[in-house]
N, C-alpha and C. Protein backbone atom coordinates (compact mmCIF):
# COMPACT_ATOMS: atom_id res chain seq x y z
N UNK A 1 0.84 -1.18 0.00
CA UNK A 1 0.00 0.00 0.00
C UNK A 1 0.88 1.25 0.00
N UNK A 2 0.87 2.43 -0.84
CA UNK A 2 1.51 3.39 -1.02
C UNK A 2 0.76 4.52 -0.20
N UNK A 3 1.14 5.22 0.25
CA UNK A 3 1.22 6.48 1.65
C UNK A 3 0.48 7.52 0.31
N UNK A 4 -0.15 8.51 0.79
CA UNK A 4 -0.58 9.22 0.19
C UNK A 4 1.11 10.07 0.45
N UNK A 5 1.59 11.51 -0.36
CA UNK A 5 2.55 12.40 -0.29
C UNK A 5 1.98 13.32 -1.44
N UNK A 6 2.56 14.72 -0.69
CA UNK A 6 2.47 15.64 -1.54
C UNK A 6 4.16 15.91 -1.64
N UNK A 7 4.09 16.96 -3.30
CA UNK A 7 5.20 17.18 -3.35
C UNK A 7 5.60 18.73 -3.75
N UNK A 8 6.25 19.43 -2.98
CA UNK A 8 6.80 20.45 -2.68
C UNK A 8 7.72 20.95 -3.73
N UNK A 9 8.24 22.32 -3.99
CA UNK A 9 9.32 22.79 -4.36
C UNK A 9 10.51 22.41 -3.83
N UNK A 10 10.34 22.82 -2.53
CA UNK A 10 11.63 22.61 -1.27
C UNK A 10 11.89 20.57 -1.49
N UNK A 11 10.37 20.32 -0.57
CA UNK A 11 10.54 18.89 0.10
C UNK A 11 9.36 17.90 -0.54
N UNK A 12 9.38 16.61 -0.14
CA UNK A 12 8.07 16.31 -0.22
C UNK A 12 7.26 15.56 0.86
N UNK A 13 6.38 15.27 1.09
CA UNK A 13 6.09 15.26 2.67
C UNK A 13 4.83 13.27 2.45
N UNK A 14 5.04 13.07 3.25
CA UNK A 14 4.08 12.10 3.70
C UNK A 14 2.82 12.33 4.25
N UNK A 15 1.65 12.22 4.16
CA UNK A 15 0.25 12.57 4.81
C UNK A 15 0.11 11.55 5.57
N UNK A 16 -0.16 11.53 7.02
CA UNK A 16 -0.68 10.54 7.92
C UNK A 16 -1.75 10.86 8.54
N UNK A 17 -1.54 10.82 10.28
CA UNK A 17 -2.90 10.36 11.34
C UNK A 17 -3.59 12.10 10.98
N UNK A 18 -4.88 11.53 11.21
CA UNK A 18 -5.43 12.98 11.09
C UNK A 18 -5.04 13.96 12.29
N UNK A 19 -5.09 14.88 12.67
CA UNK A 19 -5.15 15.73 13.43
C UNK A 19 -6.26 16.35 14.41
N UNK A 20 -7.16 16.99 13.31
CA UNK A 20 -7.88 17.69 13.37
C UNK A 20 -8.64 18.01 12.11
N UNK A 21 -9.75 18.74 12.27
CA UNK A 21 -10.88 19.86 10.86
C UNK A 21 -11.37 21.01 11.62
N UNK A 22 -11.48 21.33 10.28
CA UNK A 22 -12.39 22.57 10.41
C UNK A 22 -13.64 22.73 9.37
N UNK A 23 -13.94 23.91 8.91
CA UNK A 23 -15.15 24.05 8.28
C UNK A 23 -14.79 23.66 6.44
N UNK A 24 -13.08 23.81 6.61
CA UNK A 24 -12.81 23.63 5.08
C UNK A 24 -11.77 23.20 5.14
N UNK A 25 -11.12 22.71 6.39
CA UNK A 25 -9.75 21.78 5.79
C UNK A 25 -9.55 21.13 6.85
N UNK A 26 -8.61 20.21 6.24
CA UNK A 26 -8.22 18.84 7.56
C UNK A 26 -6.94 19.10 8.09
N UNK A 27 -6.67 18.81 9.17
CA UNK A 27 -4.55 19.10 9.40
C UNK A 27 -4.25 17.76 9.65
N UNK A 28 -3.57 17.21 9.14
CA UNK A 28 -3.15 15.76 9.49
C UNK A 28 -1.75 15.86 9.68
N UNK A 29 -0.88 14.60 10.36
CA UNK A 29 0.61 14.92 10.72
C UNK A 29 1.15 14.82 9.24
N UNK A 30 2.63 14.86 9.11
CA UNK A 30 2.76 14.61 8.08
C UNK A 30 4.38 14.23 8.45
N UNK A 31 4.83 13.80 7.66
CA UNK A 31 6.72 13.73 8.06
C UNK A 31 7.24 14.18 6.10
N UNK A 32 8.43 15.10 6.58
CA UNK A 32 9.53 15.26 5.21
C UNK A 32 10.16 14.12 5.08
N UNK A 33 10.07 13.43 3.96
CA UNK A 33 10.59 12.40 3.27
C UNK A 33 11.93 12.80 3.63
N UNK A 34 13.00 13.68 2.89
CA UNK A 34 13.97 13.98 3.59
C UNK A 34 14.59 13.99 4.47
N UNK A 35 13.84 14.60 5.54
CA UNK A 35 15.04 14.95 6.85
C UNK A 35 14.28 14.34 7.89
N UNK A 36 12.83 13.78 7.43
CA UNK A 36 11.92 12.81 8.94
C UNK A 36 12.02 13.71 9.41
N UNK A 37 11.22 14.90 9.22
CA UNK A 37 10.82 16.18 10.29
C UNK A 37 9.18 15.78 9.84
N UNK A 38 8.61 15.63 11.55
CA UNK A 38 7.41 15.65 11.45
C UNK A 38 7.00 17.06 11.33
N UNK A 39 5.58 17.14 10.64
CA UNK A 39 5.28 18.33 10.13
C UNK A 39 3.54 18.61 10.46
N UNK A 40 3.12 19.34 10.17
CA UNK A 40 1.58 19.30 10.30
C UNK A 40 1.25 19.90 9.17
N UNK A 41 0.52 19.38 8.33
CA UNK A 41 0.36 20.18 6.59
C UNK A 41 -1.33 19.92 7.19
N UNK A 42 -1.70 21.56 6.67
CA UNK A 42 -3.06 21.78 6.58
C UNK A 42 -3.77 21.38 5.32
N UNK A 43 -4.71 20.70 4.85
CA UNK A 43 -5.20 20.58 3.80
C UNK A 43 -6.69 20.77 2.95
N UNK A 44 -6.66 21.62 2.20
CA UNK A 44 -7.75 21.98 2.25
C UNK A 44 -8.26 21.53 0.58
N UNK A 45 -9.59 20.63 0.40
CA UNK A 45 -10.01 20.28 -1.02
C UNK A 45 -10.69 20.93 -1.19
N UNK A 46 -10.02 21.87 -2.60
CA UNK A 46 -10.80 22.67 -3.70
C UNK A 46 -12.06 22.51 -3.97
N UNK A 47 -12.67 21.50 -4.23
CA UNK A 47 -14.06 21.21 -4.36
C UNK A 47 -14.60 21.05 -3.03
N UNK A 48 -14.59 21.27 -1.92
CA UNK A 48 -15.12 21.75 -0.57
C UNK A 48 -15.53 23.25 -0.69
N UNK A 49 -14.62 23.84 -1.18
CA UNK A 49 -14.14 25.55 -0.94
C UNK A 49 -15.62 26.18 -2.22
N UNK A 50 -15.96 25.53 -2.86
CA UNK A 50 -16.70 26.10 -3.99
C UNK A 50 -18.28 26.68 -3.00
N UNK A 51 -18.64 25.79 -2.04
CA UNK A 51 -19.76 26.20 -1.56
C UNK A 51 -19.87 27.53 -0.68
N UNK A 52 -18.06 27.63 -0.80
CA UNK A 52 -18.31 29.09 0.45
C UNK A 52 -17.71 30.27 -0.33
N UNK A 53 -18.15 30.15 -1.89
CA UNK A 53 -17.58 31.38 -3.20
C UNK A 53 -15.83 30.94 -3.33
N UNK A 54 -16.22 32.42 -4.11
CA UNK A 54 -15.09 32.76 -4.41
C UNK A 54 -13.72 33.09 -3.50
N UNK A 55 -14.38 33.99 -2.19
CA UNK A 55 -13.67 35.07 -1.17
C UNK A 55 -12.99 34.44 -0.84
N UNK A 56 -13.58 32.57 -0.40
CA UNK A 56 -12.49 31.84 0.41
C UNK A 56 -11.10 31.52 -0.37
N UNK A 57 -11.24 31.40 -1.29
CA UNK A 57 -9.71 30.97 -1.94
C UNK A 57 -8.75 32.46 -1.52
N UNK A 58 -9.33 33.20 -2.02
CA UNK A 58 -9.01 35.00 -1.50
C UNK A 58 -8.26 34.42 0.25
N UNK A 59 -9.05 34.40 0.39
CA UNK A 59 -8.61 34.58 2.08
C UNK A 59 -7.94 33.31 2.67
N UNK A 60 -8.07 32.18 2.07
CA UNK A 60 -6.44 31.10 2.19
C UNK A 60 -5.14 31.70 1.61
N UNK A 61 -5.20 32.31 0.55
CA UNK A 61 -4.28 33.07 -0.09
C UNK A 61 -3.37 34.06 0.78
N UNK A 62 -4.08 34.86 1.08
CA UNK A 62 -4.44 36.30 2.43
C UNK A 62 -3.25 35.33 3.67
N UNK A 63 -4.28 34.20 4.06
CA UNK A 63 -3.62 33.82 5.33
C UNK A 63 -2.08 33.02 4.74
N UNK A 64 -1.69 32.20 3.47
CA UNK A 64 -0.63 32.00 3.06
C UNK A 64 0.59 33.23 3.40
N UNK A 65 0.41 34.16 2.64
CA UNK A 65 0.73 35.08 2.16
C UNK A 65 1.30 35.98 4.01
N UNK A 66 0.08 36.00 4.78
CA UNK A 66 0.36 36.32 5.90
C UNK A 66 1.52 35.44 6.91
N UNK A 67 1.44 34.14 6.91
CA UNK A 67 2.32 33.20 6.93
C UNK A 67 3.84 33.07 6.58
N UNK A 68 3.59 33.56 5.22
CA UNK A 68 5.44 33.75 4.66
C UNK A 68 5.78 35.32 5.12
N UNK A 69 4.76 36.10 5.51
CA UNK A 69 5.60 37.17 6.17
C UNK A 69 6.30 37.44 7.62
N UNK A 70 5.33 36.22 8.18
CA UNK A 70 5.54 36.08 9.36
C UNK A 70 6.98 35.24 9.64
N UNK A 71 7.08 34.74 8.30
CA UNK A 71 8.47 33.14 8.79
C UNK A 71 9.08 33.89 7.86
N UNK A 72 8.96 35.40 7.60
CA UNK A 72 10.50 36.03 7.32
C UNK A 72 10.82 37.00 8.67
N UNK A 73 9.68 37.88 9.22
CA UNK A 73 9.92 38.44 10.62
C UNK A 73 10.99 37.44 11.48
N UNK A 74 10.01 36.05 11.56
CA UNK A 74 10.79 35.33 12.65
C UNK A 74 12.30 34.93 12.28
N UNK A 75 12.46 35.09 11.48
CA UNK A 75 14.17 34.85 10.77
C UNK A 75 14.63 35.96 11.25
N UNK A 76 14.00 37.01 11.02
CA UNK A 76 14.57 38.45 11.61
C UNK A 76 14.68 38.60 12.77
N UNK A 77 13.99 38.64 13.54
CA UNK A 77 13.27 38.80 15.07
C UNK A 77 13.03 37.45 15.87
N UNK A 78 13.97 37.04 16.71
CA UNK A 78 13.53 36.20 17.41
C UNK A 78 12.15 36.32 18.30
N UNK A 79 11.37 35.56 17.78
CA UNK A 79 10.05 35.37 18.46
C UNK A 79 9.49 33.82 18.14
N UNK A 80 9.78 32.54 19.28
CA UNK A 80 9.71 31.36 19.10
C UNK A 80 8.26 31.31 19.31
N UNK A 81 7.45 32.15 19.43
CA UNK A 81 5.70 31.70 19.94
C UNK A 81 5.34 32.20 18.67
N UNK A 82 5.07 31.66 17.43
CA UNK A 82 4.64 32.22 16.26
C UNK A 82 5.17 30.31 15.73
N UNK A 83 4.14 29.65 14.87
CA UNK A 83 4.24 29.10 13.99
C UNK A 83 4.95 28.70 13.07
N UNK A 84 5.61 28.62 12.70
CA UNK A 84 6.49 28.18 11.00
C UNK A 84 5.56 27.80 10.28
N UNK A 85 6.01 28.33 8.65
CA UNK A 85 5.24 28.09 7.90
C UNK A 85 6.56 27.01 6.63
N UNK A 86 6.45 26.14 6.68
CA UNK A 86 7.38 25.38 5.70
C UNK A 86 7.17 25.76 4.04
N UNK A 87 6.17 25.83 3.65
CA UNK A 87 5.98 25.79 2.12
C UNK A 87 4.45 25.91 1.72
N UNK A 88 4.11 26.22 1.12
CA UNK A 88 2.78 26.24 0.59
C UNK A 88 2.42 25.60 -0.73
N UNK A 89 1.65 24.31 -0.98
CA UNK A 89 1.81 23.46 -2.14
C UNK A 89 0.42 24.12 -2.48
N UNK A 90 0.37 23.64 -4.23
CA UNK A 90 -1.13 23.60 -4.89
C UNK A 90 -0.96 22.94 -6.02
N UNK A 91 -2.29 21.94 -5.80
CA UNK A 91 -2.23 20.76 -6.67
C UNK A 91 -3.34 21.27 -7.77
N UNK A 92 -3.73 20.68 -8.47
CA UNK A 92 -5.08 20.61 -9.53
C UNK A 92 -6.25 20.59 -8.36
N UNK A 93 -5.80 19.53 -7.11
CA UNK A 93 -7.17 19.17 -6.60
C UNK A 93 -7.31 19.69 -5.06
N UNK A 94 -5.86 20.37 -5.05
CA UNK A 94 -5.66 20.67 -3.28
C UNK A 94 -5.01 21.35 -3.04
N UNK A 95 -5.05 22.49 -1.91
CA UNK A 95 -3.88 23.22 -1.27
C UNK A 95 -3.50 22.55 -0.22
N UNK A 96 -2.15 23.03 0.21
CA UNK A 96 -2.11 22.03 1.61
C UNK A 96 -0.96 22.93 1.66
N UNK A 97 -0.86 22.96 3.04
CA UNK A 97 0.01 24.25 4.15
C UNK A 97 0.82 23.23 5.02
N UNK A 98 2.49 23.55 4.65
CA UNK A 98 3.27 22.77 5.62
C UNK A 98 3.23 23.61 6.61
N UNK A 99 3.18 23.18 8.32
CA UNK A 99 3.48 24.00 9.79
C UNK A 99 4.45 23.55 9.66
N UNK A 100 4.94 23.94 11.13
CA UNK A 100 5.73 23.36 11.75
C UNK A 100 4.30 22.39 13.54
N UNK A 101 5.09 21.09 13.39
CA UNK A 101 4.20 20.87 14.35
C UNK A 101 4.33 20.72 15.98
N UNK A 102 3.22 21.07 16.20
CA UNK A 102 3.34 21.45 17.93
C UNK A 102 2.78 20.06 18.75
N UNK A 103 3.65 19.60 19.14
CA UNK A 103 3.74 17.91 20.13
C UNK A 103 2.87 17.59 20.67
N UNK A 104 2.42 18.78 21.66
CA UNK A 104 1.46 18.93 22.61
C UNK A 104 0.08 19.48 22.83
N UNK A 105 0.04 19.61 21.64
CA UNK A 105 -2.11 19.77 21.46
C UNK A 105 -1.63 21.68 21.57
N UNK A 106 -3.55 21.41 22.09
CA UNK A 106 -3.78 23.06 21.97
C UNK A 106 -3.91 23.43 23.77
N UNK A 107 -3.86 24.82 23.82
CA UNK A 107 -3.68 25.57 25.36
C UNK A 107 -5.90 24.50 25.46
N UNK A 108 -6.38 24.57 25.05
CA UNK A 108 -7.90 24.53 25.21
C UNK A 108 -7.73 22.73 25.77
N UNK A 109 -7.17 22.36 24.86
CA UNK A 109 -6.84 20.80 25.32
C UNK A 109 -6.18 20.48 26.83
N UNK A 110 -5.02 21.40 27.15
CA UNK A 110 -4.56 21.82 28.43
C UNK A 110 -5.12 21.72 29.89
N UNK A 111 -6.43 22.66 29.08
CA UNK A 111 -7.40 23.30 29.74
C UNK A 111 -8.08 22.46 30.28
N UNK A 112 -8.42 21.29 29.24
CA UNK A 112 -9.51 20.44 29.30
C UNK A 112 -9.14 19.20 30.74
N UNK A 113 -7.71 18.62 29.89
CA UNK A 113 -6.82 17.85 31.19
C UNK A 113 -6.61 18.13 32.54
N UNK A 114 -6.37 19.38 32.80
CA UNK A 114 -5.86 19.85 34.15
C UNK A 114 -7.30 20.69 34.81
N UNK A 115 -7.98 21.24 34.04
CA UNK A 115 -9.20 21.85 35.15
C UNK A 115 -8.92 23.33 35.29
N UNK A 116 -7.63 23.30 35.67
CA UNK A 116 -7.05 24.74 36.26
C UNK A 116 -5.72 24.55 35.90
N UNK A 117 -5.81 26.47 35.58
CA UNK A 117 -3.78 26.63 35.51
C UNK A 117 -3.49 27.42 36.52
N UNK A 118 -2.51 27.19 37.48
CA UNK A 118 -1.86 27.59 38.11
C UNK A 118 -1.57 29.27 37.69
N UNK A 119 -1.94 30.53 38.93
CA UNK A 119 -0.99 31.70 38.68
C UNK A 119 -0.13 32.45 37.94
N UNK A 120 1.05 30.90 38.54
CA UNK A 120 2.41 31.54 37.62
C UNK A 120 2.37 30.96 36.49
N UNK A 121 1.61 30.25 36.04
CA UNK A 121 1.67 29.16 34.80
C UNK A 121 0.63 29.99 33.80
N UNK A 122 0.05 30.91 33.65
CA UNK A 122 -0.61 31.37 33.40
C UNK A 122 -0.13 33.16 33.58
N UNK A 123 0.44 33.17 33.93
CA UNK A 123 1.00 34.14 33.60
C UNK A 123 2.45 33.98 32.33
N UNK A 124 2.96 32.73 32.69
CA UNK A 124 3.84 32.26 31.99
C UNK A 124 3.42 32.28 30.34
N UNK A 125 2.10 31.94 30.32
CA UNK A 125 1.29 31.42 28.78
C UNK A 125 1.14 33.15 28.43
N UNK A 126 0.80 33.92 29.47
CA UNK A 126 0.31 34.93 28.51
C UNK A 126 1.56 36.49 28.15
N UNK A 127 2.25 36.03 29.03
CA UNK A 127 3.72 36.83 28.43
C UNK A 127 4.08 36.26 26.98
N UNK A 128 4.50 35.00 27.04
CA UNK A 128 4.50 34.69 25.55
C UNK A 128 3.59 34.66 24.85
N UNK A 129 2.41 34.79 24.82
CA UNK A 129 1.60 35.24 24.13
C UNK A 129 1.43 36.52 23.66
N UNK A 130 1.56 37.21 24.53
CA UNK A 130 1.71 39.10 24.29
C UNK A 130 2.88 39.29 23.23
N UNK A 131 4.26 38.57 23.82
CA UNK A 131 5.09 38.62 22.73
C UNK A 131 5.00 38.03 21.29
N UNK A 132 4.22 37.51 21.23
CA UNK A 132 3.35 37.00 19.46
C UNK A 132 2.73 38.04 18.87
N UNK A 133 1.51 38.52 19.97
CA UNK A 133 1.39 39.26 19.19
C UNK A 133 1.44 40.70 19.43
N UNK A 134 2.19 41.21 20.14
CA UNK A 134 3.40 42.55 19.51
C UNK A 134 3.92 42.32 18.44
N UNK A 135 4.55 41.39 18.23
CA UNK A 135 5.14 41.36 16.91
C UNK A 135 4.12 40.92 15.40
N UNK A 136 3.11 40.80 16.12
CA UNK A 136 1.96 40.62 14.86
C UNK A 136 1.00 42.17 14.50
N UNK A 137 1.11 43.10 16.27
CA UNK A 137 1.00 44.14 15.91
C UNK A 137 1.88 45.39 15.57
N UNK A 138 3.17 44.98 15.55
CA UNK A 138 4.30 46.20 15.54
C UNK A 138 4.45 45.54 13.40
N UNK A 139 3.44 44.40 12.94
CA UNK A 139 3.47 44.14 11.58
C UNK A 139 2.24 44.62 10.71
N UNK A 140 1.05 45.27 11.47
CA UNK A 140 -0.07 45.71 10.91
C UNK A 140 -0.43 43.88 10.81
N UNK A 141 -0.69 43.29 11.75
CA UNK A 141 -1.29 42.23 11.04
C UNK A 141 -2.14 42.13 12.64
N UNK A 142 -3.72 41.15 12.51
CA UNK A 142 -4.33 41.47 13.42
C UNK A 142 -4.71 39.78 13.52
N UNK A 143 -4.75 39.05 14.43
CA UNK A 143 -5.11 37.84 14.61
C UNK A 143 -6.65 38.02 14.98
N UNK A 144 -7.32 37.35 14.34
CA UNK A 144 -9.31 37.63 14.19
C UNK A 144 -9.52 36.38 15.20
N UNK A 145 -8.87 35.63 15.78
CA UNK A 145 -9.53 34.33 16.15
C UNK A 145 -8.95 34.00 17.41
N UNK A 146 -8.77 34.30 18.81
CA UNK A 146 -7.79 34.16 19.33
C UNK A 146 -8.30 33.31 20.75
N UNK A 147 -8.20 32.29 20.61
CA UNK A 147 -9.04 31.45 21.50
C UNK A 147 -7.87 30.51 21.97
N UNK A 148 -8.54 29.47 23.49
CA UNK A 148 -7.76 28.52 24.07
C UNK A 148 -7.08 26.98 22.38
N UNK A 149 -8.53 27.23 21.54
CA UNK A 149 -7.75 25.87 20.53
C UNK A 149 -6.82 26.46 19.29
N UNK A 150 -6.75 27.51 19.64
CA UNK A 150 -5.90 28.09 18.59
C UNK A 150 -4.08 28.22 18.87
N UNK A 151 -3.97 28.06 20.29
CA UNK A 151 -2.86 28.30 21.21
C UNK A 151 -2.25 26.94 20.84
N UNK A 152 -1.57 26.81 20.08
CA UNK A 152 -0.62 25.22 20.26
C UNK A 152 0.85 24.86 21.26
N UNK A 153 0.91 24.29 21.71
CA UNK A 153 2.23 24.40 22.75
C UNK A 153 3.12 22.96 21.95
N UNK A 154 4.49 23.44 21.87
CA UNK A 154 5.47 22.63 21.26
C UNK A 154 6.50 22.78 22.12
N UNK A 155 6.97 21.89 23.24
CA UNK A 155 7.78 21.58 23.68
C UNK A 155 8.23 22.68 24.98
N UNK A 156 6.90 22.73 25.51
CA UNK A 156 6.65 23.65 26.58
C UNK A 156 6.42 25.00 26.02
N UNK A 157 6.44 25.41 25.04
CA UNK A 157 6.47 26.87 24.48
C UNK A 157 4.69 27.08 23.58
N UNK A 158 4.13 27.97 24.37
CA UNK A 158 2.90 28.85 23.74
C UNK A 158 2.92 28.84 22.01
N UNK A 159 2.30 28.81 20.98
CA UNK A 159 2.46 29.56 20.00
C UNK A 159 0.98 29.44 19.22
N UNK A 160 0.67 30.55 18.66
CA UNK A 160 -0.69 30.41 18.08
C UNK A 160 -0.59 31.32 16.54
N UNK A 161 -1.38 30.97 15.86
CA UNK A 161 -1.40 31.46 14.46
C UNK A 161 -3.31 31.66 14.20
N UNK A 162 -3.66 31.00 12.71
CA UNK A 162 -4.37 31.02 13.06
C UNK A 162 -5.43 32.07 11.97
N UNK A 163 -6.00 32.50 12.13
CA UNK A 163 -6.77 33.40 11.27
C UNK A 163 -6.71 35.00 11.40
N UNK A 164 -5.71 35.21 10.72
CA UNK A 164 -5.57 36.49 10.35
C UNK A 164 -5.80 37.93 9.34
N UNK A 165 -5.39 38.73 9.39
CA UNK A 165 -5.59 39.80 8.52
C UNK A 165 -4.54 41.02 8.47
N UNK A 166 -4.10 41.37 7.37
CA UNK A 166 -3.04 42.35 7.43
C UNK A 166 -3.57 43.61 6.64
């Protein structure tokens, strides 16, 4: 049986366990054939996207586009609570968005396990959080969506992306 893979400019990636959905795309893990860097590629089928117009392709575009500006800031500007964006593929039948992926679920998932966060632990989440997005507002860019499942934590570290606008 052959693995589903997409294939990249840069890399080409493996599609595996699902992740997660949303209203128009799936995130499943994914690993680079290359270097076995697990990855999280968002994927979204073109023929899904037709029932919600035109705007939406517009505004995957928008959030791409917002994405590669952001993973040139962070090259610039150290700020580890912000996302990676690996590559952006488009097929005949699909877009699909390489992340970078976060180990440990979402801050909402957190939430869900423990009941309660601690004080300092919570103060901890929202300093690095502030520092995301300062640097999303010192970019004219405005995060529209900013909730506990949007917060992903990778290796003890906050980071959220997500639905934006510049």
């Amino acid at each position: 049986m052959t693995q589903k893979k997409c294939i990249g400019q840069k890399y080409e990636y493996y599609l595996k366990d699902k992740l997660g959905s949303g209203s128009f795309a799936e995130v499943v893990m994914g690993k680079n054939i290359l270097t076995n860097e697990v990855v999280a590629i968002k994927v979204i089928q073109k023929s899904v996207l037709s029932k919600y117009g035109e705007g939406i392709i517009n505004q995957i575009q928008l959030e791409v586009k917002i994405l590669h500006k952001l993973a040139n800031l962070t090259k610039q500007t150290i700020c580890p609570f912000i996302n990676r964006i690996y590559e952006f593929i488009e097929t005949a039948n699909y877009f699909y968005i390489i992340l970078e992926f976060c180990n440990q679920g979402t801050l909402f998932d957190m939430i869900q396990k423990q009941k309660k966060i601690e004080e300092r632990e919570a103060i901890f989440i929202l300093f690095q959080l502030l520092q995301a997005f300062t640097l999303l507002a010192d970019n004219n860019i405005a995060h529209r969506d900013i909730k506990p499942e949007n917060v992903f934590i990778k290796d003890g570290v906050y980071m959220g992306f997500g639905t934006s606008y510049s």
